[in-house]
PDB file of N, CA and C in Angstrom:
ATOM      1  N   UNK A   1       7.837  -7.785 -16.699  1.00  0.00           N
ATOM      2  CA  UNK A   1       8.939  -8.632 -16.320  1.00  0.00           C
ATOM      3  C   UNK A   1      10.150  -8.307 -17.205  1.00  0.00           C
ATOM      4  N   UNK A   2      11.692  -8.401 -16.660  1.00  0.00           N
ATOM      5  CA  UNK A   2      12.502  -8.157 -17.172  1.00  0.00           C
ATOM      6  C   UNK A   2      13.302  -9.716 -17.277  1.00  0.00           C
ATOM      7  N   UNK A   3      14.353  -9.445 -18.152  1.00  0.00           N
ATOM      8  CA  UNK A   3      14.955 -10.786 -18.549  1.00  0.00           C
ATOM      9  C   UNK A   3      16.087 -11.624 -17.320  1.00  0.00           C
ATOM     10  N   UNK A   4      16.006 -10.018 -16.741  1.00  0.00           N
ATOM     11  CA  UNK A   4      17.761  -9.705 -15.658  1.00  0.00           C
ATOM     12  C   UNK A   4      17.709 -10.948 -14.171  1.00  0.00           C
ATOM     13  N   UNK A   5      16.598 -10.904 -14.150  1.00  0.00           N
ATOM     14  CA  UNK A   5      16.250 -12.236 -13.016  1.00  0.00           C
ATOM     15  C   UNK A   5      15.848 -10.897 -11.467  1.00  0.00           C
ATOM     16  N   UNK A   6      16.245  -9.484 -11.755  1.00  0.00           N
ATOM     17  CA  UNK A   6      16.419  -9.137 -10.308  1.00  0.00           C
ATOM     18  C   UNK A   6      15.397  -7.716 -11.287  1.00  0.00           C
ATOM     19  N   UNK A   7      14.665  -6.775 -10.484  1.00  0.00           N
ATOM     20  CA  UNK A   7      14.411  -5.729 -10.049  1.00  0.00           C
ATOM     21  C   UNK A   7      15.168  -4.385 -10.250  1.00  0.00           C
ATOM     22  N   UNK A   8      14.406  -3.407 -11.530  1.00  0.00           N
ATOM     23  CA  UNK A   8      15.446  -2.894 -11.973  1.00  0.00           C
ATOM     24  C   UNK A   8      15.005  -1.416 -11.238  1.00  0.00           C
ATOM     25  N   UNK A   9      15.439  -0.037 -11.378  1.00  0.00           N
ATOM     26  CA  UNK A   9      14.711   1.109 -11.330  1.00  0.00           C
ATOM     27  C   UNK A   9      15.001   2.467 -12.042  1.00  0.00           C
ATOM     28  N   UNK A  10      13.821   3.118 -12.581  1.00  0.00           N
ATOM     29  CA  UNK A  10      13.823   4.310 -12.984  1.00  0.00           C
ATOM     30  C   UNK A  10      13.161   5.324 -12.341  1.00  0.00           C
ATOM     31  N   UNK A  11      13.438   6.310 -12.462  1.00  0.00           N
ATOM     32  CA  UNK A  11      12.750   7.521 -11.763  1.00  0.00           C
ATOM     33  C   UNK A  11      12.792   9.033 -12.588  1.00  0.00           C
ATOM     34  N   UNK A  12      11.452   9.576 -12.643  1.00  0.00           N
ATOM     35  CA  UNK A  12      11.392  11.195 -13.121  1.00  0.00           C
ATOM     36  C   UNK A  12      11.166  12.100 -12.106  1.00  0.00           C
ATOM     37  N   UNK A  13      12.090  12.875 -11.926  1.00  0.00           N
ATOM     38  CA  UNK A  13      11.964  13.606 -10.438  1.00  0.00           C
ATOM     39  C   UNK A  13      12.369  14.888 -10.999  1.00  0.00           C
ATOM     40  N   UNK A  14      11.424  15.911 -11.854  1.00  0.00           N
ATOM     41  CA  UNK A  14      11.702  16.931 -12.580  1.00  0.00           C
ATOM     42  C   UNK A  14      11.915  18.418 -11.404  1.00  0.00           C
ATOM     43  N   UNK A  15      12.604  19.439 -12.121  1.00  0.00           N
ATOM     44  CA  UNK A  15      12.705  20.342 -11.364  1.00  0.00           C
ATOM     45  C   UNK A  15      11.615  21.107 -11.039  1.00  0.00           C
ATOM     46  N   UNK A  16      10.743  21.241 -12.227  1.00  0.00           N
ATOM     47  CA  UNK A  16       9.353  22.354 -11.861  1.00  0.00           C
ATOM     48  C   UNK A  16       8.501  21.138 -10.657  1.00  0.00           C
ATOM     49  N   UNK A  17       8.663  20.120 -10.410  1.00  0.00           N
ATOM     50  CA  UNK A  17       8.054  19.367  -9.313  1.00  0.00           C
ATOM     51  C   UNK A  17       8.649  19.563  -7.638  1.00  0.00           C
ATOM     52  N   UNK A  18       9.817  19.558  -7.474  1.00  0.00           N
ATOM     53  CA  UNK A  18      10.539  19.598  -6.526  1.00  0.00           C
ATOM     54  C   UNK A  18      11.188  21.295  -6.091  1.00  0.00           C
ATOM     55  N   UNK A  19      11.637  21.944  -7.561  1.00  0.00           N
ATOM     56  CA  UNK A  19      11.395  23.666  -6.741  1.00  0.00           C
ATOM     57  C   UNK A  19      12.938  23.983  -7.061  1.00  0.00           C
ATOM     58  N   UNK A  20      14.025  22.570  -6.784  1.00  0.00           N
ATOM     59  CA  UNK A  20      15.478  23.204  -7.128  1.00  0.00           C
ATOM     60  C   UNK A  20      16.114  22.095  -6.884  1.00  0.00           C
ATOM     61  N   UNK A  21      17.526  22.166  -7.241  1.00  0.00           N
ATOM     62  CA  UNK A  21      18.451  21.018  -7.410  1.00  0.00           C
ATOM     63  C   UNK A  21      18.457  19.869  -6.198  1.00  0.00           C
ATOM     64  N   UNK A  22      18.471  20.733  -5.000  1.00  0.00           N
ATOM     65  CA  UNK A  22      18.906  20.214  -4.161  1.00  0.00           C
ATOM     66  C   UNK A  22      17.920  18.995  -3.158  1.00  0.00           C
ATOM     67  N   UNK A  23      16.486  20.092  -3.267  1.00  0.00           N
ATOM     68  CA  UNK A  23      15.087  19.250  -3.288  1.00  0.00           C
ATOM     69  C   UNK A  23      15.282  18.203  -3.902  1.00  0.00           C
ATOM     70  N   UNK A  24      15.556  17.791  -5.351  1.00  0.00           N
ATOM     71  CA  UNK A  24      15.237  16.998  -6.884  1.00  0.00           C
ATOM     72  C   UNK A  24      16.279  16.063  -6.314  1.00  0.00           C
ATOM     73  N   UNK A  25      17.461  16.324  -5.942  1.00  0.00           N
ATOM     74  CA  UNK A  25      18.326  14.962  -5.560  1.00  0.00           C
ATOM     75  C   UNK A  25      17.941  14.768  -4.000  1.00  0.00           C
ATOM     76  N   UNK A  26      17.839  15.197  -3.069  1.00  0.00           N
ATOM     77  CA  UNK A  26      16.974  14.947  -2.206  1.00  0.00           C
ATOM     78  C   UNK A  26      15.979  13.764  -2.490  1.00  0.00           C
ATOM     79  N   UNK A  27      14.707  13.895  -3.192  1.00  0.00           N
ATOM     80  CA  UNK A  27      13.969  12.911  -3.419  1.00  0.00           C
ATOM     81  C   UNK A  27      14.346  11.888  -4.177  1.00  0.00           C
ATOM     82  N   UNK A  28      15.351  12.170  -5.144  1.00  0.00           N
ATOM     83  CA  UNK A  28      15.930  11.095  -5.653  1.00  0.00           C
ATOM     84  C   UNK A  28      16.556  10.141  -5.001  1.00  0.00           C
ATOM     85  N   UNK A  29      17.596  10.595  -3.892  1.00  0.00           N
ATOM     86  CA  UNK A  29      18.432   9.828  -2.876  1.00  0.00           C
ATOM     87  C   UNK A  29      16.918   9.169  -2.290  1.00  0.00           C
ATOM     88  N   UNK A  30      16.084   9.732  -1.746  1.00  0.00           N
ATOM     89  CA  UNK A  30      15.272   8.908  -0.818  1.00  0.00           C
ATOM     90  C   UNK A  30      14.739   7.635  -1.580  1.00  0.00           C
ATOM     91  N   UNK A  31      14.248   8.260  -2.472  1.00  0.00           N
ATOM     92  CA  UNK A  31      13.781   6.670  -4.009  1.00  0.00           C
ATOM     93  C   UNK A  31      14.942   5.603  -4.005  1.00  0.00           C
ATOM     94  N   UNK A  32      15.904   6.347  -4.425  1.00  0.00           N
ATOM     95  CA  UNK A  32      16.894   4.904  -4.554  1.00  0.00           C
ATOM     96  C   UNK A  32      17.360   4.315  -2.915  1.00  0.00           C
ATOM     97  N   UNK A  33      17.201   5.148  -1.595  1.00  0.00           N
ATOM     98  CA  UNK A  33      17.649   4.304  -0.983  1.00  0.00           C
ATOM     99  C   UNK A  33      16.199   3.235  -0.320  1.00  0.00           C
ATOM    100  N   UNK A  34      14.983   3.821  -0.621  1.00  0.00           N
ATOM    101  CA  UNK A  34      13.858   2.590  -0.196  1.00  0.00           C
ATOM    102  C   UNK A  34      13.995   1.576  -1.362  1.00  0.00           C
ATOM    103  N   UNK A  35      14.405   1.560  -2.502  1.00  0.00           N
ATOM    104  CA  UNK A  35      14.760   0.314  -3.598  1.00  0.00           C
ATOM    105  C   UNK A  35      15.407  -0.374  -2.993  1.00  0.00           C
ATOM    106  N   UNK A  36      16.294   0.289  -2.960  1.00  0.00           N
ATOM    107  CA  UNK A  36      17.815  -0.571  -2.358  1.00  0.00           C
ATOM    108  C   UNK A  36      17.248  -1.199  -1.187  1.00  0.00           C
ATOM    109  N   UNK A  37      16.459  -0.889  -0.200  1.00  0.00           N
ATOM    110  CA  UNK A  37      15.897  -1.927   1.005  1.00  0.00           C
ATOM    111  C   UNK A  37      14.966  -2.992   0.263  1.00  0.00           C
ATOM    112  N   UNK A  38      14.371  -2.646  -0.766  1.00  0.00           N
ATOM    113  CA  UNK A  38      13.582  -3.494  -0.852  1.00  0.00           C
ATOM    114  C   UNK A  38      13.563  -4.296  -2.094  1.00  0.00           C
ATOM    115  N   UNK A  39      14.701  -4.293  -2.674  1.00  0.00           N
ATOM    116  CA  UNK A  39      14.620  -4.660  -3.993  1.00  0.00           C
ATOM    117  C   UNK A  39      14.884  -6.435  -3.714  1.00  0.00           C
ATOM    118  N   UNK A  40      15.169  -7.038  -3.253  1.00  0.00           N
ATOM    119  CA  UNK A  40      15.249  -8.921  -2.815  1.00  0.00           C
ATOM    120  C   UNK A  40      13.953  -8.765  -2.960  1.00  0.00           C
ATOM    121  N   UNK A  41      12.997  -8.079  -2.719  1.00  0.00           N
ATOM    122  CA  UNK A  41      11.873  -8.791  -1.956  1.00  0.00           C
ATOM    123  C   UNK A  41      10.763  -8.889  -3.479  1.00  0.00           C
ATOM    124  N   UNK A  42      11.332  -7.904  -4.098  1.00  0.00           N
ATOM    125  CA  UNK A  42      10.611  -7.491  -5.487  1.00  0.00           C
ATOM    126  C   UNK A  42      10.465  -8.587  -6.730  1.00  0.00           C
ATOM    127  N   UNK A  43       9.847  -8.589  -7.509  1.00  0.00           N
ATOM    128  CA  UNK A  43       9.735  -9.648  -8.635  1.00  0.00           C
ATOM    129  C   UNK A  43      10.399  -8.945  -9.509  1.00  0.00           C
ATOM    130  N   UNK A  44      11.645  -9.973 -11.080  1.00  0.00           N
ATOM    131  CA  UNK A  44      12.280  -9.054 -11.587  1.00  0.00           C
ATOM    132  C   UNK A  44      11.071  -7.955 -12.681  1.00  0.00           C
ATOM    133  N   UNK A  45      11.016  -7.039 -12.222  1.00  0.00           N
ATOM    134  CA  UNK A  45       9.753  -6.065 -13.372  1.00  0.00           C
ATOM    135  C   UNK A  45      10.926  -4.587 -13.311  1.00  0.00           C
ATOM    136  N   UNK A  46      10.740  -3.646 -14.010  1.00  0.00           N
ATOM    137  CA  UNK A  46      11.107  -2.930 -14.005  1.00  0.00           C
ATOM    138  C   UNK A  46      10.357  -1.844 -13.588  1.00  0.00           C
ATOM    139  N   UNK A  47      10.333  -1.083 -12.498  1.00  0.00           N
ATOM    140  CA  UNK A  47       9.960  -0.051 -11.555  1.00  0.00           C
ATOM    141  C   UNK A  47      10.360   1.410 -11.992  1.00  0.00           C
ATOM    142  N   UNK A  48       9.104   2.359 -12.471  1.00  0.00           N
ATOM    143  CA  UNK A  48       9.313   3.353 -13.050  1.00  0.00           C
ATOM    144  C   UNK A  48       8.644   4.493 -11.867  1.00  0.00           C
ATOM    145  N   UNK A  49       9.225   5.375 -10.988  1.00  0.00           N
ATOM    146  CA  UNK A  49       8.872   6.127 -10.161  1.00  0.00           C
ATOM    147  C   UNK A  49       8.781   7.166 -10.960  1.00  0.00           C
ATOM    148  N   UNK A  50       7.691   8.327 -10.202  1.00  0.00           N
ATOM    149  CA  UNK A  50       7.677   9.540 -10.896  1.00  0.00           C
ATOM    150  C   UNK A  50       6.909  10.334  -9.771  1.00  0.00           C
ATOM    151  N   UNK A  51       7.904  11.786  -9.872  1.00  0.00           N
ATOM    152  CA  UNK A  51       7.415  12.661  -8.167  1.00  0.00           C
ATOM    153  C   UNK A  51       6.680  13.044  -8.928  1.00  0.00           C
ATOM    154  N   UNK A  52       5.488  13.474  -7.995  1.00  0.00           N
ATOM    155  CA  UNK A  52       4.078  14.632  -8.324  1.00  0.00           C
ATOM    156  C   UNK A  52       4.396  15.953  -7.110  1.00  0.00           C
ATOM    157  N   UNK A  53       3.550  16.493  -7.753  1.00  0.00           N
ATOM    158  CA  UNK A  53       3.806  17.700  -6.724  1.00  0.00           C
ATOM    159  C   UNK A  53       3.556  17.726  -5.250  1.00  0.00           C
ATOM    160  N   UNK A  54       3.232  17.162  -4.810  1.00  0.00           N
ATOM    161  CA  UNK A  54       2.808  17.154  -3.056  1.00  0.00           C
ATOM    162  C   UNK A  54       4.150  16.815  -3.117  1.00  0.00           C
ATOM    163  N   UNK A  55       5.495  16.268  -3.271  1.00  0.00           N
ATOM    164  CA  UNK A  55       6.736  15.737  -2.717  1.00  0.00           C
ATOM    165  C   UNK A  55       7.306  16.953  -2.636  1.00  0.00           C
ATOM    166  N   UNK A  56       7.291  18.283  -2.961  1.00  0.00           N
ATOM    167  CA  UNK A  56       7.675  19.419  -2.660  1.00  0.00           C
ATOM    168  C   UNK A  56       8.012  19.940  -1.166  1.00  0.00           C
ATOM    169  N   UNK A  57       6.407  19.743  -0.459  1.00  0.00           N
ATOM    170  CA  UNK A  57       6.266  20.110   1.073  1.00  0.00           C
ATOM    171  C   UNK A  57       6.198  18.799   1.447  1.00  0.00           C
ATOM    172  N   UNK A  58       6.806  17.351   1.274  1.00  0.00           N
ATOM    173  CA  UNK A  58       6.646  16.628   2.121  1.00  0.00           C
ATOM    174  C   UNK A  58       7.473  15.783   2.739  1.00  0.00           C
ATOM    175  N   UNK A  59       7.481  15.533   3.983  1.00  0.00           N
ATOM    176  CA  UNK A  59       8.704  15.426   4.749  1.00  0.00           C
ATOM    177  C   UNK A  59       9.155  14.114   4.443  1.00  0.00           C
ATOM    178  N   UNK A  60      10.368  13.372   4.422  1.00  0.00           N
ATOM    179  CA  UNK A  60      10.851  12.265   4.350  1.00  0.00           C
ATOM    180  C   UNK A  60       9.976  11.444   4.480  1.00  0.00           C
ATOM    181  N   UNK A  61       9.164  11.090   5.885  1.00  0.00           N
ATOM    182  CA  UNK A  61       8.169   9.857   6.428  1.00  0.00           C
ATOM    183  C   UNK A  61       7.787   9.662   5.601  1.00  0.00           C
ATOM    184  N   UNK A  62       6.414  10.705   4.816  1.00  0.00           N
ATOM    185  CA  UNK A  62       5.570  10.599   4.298  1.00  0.00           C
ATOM    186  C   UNK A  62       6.242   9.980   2.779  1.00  0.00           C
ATOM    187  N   UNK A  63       7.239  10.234   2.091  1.00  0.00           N
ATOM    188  CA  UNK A  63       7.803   9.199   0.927  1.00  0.00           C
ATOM    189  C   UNK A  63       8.489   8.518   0.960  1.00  0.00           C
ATOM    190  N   UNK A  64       8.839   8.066   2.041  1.00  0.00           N
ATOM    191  CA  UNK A  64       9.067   6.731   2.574  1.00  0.00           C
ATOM    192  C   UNK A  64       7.900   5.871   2.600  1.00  0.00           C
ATOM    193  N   UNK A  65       6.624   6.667   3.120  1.00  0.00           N
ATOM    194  CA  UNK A  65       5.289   5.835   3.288  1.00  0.00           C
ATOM    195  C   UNK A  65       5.181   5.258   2.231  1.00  0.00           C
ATOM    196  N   UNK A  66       4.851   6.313   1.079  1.00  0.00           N
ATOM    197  CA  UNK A  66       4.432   6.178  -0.121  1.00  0.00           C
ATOM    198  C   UNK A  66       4.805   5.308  -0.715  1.00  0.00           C
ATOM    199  N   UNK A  67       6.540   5.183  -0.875  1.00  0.00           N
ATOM    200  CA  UNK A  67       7.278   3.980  -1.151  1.00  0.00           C
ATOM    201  C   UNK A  67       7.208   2.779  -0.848  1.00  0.00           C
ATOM    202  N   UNK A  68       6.759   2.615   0.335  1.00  0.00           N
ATOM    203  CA  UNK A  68       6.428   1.646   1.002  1.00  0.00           C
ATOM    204  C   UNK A  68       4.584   0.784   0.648  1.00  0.00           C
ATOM    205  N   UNK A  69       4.009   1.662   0.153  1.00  0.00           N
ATOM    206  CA  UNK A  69       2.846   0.890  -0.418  1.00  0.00           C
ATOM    207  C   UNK A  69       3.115   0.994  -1.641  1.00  0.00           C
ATOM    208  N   UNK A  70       3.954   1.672  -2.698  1.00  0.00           N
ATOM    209  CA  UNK A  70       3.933   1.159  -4.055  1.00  0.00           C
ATOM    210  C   UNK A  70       5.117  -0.512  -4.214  1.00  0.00           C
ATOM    211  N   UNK A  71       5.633  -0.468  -2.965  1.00  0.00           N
ATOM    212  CA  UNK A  71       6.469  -1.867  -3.321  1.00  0.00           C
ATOM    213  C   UNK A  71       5.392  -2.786  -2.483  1.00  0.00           C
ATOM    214  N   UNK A  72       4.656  -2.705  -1.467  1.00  0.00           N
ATOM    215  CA  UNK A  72       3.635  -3.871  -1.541  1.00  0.00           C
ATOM    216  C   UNK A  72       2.727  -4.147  -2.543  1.00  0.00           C
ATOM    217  N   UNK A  73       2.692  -2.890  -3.443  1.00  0.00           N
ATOM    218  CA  UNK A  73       1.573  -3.353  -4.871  1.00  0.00           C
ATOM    219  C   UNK A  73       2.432  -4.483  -5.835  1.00  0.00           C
ATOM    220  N   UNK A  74       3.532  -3.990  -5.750  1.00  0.00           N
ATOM    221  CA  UNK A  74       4.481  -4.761  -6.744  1.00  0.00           C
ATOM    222  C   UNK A  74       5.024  -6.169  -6.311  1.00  0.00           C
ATOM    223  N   UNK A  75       4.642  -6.376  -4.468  1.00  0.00           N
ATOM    224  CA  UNK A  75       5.797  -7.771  -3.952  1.00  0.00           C
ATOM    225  C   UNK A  75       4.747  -8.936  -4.279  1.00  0.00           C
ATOM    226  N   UNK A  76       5.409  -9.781  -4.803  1.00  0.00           N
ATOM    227  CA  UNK A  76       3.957 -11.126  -5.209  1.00  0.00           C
ATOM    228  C   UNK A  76       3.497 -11.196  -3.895  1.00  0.00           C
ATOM    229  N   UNK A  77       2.447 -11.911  -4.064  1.00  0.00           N
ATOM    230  CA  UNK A  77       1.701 -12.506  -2.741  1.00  0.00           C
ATOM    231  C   UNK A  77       1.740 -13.395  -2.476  1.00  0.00           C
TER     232      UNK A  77
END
């Protein structure tokens, strides 16, 4: 939990993971824009993302998916 009342975010989205610049902000843009949908819904904690290597070959959907079940782990119940 953070003090801020709202839902904060970090992210490590290194180059030897993603292959080159453009990949690396690529996945970055996609991270911050599923936050940004879902951050009301979040408890204030601070949210630390980090790409692994499968985000290399994988198409938008699929880390969108992904995104999408690490913020139901995080939304209270």
């Amino acid at each position: 939990m953070n003090d801020l009342g709202h839902a904060r975010l970090g992210m490590a989205v290194g180059l030897k993971v993603t292959g080159n610049g453009v990949r690396r902000n690529r996945v970055r843009r996609l991270i911050r824009e599923s936050f940004r949908l879902h951050q009301h819904e979040l408890p204030a904690v601070d949210v630390f993302v980090t790409a692994r290597n499968d985000v290399r070959a994988a198409p938008a959907p699929a880390i969108n998916e992904s995104l999408e079940r690490l913020w139901r782990k995080i939304r209270p119940s």
